[in-house]
C-alpha atoms as a PDB file:
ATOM      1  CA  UNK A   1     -15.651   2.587 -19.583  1.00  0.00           C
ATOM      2  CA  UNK A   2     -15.203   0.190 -16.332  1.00  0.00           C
ATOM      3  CA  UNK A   3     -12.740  -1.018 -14.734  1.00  0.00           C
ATOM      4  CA  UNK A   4     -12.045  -3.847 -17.311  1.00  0.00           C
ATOM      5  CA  UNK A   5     -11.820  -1.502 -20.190  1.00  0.00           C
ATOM      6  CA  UNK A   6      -9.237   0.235 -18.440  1.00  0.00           C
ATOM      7  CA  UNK A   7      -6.920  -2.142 -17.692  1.00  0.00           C
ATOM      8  CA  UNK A   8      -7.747  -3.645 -21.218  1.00  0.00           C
ATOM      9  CA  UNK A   9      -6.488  -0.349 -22.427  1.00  0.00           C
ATOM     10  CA  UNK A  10      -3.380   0.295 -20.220  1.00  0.00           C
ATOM     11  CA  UNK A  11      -2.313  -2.779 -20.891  1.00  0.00           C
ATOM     12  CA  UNK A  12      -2.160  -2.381 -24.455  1.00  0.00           C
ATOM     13  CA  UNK A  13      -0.943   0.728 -24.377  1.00  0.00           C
ATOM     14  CA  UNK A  14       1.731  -0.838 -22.458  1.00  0.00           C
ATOM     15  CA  UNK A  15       2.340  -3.960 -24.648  1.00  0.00           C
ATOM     16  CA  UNK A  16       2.306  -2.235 -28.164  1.00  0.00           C
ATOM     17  CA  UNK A  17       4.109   1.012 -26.930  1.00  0.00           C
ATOM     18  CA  UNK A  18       0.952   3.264 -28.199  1.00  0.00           C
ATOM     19  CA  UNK A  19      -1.582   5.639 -26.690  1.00  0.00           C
ATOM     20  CA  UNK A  20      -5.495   4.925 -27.275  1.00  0.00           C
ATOM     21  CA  UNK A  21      -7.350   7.944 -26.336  1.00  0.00           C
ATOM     22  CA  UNK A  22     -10.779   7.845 -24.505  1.00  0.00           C
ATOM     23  CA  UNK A  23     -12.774   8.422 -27.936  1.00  0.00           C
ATOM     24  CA  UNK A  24     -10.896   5.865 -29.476  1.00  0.00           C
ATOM     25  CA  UNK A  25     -11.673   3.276 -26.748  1.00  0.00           C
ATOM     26  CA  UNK A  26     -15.648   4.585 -26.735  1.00  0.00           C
ATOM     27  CA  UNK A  27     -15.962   3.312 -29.485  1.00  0.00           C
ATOM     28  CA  UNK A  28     -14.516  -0.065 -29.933  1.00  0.00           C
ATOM     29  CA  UNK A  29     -16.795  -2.888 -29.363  1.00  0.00           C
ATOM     30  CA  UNK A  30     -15.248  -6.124 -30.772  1.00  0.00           C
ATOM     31  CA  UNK A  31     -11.366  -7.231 -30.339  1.00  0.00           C
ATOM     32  CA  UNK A  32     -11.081  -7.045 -34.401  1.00  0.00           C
ATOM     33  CA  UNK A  33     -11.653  -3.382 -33.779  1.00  0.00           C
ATOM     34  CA  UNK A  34      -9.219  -3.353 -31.381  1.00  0.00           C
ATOM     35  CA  UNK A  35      -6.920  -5.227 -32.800  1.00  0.00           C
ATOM     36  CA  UNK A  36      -7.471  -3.086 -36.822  1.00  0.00           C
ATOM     37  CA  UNK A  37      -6.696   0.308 -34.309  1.00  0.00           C
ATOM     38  CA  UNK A  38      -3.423  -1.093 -32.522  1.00  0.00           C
ATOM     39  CA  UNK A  39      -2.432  -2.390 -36.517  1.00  0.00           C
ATOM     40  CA  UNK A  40      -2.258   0.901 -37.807  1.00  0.00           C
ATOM     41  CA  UNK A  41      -1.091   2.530 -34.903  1.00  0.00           C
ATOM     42  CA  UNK A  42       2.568   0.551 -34.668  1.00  0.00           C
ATOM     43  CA  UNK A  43       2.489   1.029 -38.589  1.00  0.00           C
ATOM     44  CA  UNK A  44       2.309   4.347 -38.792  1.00  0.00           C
ATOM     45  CA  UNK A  45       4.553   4.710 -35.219  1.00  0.00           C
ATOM     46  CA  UNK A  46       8.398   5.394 -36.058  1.00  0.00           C
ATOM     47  CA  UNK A  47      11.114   2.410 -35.700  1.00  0.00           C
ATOM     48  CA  UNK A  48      12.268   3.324 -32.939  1.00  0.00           C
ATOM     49  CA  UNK A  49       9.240   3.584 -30.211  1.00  0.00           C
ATOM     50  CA  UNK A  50       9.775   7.035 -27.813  1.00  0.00           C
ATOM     51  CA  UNK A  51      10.727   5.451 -24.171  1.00  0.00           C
ATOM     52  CA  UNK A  52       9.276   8.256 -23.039  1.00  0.00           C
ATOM     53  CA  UNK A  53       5.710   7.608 -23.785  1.00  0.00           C
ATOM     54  CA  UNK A  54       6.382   3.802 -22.536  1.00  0.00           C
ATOM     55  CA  UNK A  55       7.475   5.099 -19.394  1.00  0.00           C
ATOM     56  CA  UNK A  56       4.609   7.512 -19.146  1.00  0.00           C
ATOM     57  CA  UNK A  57       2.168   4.418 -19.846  1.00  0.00           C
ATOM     58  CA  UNK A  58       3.826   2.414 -17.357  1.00  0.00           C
ATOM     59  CA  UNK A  59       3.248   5.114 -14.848  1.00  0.00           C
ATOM     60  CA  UNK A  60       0.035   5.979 -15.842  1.00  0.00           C
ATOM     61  CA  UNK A  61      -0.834   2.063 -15.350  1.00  0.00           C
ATOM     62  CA  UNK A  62       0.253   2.098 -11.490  1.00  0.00           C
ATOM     63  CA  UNK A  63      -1.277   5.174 -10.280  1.00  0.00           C
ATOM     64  CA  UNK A  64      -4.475   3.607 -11.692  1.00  0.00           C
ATOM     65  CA  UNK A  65      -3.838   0.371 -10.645  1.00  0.00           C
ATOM     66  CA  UNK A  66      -2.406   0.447  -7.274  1.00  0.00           C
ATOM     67  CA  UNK A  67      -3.236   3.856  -6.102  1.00  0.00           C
ATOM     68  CA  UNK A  68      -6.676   4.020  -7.053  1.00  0.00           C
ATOM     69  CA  UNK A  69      -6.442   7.334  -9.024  1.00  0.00           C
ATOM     70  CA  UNK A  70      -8.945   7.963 -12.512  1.00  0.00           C
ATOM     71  CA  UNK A  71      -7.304   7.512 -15.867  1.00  0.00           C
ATOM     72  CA  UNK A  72      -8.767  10.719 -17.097  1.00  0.00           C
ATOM     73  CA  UNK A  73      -6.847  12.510 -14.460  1.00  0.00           C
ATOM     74  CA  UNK A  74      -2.986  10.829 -15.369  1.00  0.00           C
ATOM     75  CA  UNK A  75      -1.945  13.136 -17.698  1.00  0.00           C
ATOM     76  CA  UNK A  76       1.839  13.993 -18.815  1.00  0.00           C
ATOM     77  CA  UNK A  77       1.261  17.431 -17.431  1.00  0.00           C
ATOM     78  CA  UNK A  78      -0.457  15.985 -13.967  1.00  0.00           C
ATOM     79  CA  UNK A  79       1.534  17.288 -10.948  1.00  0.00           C
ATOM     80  CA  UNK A  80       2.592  14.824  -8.041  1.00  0.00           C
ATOM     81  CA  UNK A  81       1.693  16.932  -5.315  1.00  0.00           C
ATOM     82  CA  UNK A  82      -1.813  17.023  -6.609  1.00  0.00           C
ATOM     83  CA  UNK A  83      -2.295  12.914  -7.341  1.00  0.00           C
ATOM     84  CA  UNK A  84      -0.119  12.647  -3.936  1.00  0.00           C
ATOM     85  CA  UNK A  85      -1.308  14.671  -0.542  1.00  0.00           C
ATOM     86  CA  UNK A  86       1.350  15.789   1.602  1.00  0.00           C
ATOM     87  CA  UNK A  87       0.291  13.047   4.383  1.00  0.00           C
ATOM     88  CA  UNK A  88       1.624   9.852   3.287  1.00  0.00           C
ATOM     89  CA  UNK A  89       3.247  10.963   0.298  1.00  0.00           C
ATOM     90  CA  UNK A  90       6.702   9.831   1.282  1.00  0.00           C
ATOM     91  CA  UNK A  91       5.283   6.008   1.043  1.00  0.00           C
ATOM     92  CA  UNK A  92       3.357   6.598  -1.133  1.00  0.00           C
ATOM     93  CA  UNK A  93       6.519   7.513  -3.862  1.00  0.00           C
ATOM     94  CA  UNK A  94       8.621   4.494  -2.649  1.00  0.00           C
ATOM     95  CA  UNK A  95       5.926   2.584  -2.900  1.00  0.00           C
ATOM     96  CA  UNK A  96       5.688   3.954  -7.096  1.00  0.00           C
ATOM     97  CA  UNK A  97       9.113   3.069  -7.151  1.00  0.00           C
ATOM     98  CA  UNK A  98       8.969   0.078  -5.990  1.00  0.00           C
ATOM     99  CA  UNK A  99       6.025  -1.194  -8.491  1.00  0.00           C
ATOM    100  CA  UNK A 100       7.809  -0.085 -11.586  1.00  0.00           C
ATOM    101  CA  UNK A 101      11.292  -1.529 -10.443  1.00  0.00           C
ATOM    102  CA  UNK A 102      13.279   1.587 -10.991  1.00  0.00           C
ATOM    103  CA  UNK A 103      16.675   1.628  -9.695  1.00  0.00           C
ATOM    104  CA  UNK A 104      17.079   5.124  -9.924  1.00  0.00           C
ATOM    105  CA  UNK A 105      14.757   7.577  -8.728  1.00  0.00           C
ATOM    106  CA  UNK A 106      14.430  10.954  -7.922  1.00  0.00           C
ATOM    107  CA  UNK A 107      14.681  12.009  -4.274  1.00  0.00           C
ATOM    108  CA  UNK A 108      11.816  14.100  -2.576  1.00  0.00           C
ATOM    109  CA  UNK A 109      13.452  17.528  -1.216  1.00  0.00           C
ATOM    110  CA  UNK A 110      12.559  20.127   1.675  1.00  0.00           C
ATOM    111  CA  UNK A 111      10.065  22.454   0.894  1.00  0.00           C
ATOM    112  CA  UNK A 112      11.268  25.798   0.830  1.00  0.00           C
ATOM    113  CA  UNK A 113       9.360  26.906   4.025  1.00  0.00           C
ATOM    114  CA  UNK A 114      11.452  24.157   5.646  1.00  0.00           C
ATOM    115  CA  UNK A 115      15.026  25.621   4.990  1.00  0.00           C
ATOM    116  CA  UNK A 116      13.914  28.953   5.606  1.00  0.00           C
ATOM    117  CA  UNK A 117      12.467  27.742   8.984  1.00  0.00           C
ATOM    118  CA  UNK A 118      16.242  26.049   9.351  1.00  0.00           C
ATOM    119  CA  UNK A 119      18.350  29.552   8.289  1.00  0.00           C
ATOM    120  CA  UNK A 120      15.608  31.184  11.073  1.00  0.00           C
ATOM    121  CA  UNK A 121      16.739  28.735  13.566  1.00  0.00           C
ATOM    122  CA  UNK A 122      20.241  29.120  13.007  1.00  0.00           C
ATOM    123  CA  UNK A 123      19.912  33.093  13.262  1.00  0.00           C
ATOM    124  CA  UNK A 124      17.741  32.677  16.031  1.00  0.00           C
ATOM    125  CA  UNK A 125      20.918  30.216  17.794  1.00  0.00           C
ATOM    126  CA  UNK A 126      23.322  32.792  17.072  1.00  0.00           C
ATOM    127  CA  UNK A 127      21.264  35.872  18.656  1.00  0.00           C
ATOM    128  CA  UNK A 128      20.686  34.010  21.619  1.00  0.00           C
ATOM    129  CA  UNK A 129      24.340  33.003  22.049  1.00  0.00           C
ATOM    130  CA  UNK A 130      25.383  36.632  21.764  1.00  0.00           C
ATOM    131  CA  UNK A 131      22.773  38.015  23.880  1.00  0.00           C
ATOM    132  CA  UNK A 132      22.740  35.505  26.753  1.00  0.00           C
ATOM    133  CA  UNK A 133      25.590  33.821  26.454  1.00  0.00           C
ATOM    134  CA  UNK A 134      29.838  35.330  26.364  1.00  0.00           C
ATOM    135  CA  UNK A 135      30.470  33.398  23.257  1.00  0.00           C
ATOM    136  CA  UNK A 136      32.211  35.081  20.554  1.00  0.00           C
ATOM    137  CA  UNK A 137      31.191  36.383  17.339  1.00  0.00           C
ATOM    138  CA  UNK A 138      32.875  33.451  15.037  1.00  0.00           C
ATOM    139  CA  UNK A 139      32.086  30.260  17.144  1.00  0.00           C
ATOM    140  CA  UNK A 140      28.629  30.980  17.612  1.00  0.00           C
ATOM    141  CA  UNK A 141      28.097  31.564  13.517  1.00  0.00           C
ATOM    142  CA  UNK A 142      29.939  28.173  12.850  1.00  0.00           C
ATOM    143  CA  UNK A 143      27.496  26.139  15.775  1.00  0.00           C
ATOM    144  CA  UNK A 144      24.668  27.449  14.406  1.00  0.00           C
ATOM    145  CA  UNK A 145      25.654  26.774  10.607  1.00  0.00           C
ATOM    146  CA  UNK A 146      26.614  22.943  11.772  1.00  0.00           C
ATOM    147  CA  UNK A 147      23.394  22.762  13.979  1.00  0.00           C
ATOM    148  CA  UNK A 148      21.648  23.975  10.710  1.00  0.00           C
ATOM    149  CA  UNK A 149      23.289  21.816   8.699  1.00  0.00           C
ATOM    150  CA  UNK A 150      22.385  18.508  10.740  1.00  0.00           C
ATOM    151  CA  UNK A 151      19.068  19.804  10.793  1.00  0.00           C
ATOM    152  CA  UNK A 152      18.329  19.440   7.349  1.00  0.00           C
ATOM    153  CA  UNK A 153      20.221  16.107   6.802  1.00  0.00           C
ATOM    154  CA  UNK A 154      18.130  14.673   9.576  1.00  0.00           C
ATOM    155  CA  UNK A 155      14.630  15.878   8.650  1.00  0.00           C
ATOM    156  CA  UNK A 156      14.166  13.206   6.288  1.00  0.00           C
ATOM    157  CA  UNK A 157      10.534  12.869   7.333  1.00  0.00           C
ATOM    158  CA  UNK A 158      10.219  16.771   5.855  1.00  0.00           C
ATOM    159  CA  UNK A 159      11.450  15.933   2.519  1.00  0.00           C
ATOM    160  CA  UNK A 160       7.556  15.713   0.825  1.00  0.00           C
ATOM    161  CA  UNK A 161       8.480  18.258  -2.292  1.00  0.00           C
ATOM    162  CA  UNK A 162       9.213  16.910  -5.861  1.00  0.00           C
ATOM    163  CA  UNK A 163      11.897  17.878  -7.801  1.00  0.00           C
ATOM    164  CA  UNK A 164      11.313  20.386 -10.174  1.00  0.00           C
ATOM    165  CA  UNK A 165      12.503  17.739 -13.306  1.00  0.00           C
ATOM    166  CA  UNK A 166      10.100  15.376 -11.743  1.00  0.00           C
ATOM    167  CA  UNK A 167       7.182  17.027 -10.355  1.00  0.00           C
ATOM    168  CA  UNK A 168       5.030  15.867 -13.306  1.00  0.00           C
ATOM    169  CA  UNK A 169       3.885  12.854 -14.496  1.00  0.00           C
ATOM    170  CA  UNK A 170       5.239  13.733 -17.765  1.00  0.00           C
ATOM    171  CA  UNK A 171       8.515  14.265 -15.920  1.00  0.00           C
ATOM    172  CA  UNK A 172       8.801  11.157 -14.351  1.00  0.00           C
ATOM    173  CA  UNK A 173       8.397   9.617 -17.295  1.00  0.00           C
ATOM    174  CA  UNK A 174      11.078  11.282 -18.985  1.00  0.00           C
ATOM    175  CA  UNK A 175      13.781  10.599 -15.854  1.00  0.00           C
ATOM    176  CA  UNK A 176      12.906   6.755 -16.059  1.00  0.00           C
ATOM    177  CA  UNK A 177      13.447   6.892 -20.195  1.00  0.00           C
ATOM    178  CA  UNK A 178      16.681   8.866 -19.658  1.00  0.00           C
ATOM    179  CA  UNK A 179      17.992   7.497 -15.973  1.00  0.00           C
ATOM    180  CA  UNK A 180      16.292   4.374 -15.634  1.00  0.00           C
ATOM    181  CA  UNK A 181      15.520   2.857 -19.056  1.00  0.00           C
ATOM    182  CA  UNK A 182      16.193  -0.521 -18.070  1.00  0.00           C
ATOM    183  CA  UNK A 183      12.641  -0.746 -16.005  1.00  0.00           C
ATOM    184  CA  UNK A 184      10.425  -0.374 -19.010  1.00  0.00           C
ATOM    185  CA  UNK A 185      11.331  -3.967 -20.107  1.00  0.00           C
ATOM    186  CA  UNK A 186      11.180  -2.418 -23.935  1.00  0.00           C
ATOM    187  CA  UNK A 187      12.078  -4.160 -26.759  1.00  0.00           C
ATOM    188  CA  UNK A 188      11.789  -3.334 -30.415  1.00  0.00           C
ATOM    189  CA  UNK A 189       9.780  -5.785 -32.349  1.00  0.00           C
ATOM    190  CA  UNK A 190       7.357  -5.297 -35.731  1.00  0.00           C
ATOM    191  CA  UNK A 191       4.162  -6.886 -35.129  1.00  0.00           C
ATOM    192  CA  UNK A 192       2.507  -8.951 -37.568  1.00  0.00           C
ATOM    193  CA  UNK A 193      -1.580  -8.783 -37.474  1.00  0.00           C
ATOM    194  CA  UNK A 194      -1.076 -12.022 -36.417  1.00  0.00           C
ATOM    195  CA  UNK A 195       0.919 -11.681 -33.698  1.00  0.00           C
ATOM    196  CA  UNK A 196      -1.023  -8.642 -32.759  1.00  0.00           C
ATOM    197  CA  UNK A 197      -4.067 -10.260 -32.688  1.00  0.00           C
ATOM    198  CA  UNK A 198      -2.739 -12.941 -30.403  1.00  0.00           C
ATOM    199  CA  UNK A 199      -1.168 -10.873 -28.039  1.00  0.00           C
ATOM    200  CA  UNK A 200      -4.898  -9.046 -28.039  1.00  0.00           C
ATOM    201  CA  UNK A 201      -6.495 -12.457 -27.588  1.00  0.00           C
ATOM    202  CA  UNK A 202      -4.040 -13.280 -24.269  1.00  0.00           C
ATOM    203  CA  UNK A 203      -4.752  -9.406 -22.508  1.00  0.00           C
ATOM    204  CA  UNK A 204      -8.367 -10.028 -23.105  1.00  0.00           C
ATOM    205  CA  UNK A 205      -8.712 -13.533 -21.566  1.00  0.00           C
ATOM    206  CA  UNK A 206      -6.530 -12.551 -18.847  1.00  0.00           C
ATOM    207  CA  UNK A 207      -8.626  -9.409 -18.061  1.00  0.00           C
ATOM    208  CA  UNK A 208     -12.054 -10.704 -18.175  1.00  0.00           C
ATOM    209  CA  UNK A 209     -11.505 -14.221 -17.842  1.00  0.00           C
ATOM    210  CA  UNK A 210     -13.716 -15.410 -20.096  1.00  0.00           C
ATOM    211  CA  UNK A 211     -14.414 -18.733 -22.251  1.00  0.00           C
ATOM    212  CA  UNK A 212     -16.133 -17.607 -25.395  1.00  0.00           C
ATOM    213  CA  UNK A 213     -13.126 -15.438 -27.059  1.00  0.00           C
ATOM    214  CA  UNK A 214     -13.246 -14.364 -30.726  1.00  0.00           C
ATOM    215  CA  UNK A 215     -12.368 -11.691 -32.673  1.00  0.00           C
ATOM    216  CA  UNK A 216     -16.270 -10.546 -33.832  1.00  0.00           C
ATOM    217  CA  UNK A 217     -17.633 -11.346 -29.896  1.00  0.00           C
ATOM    218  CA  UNK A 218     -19.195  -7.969 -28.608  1.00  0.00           C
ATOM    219  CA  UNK A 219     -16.568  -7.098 -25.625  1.00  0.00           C
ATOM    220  CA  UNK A 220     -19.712  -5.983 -23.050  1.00  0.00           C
ATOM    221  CA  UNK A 221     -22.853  -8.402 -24.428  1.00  0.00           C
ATOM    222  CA  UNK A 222     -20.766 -11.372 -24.919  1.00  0.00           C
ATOM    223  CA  UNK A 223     -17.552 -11.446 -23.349  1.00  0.00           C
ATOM    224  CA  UNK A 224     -18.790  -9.728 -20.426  1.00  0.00           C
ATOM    225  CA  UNK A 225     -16.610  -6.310 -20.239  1.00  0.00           C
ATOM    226  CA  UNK A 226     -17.753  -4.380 -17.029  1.00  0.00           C
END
């Protein structure tokens, strides 16, 4: 599937508040298909659509989108620090959070090996005040514990590890359906095929761009799906 089919996809997914898996989207090859598959899908879905899965297809859609990373590979399960490498991944999760509009998001932490290296250094402050230096036992343990302290407050630029809740895509989906609801834009609605099959018409001529639209034109041989 190219690009277009993907975002053709995502978007519905998005739209309808349903998942289309890869088989399903191999084989559709007119929008009546598509639009017959989304039809029973929000049939058979329950009233009240789960925000989580919105959320995870919103998610899903900018990691493609705007981050350049495969469909196949956004998965609910799909950790952070493996779609996001440890340079640049600070900006690279404001930047997520500032495409899906969240106003609550979860905070990147220190890596253990970063507060052990800051417990080290405060150890290593206190030893070296009591070996080189007449201060007393008590003083030197509460400067080193401060020092410490403003050590990790400070070392923003180390926070690059994900919070356990949120470490997976899955995860962030269910903090933005429980915290941040607001950002998936959802609201309930029962389609009619009609209304289904105009809201398929609009993502398709916004997607491809094309003239010729109908329901029974072959998405790659006439409407020109890459």
């Amino acid at each position: 599937m190219g690009m277009d089919g993907v975002e053709i996809v995502m978007t519905v997914e998005e739209r309808f508040g349903i998942e289309i898996s890869n088989d399903e989207a191999e084989r559709i090859v007119k929008p009546r298909e598509l639009i017959e598959l989304i039809a029973t899908k929000v049939h058979a879905a329950p009233d009240s659509v789960c925000l989580s899965r919105r959320a995870f297809h919103k998610v899903r859609r900018a990691l493609v989108k705007d981050f350049n990373i495969s469909r196949q590979t956004v998965q609910p399960s799909s950790r952070f620090k493996d779609l996001f490498p440890a340079g640049g991944r600070r900006e690279r999760w404001i930047a997520l959070r500032h495409r899906l509009g969240a106003a609550r998001w979860p905070e990147l932490q220190l890596p253990m090996t970063a507060g052990l290296l800051a417990i080290s250094s405060g150890l290593a402050a206190v030893y070296c005040s009591l070996a080189f230096v007449s201060t007393p036992l008590f003083p030197a343990l509460g400067i080193a514990v401060i020092a410490g302290v403003i050590w990790i407050f400070r070392a923003s630029c180390l926070r690059i590890a994900f919070p356990h809740s949120s470490d997976s895509v899955g995860g962030l989906a269910h903090f933005l359906a429980g915290q941040a609801p607001e950002t998936l834009g959802y609201m309930e609605q029962a389609w009619s095929r009609h209304e289904i099959a105009m809201a398929v018409r609009e993502i398709v001529i916004d997607v491809i761009d094309c003239e010729n639209y109908s329901e029974d034109a072959r998405f790659v041989e006439d409407l020109g799906l890459s």
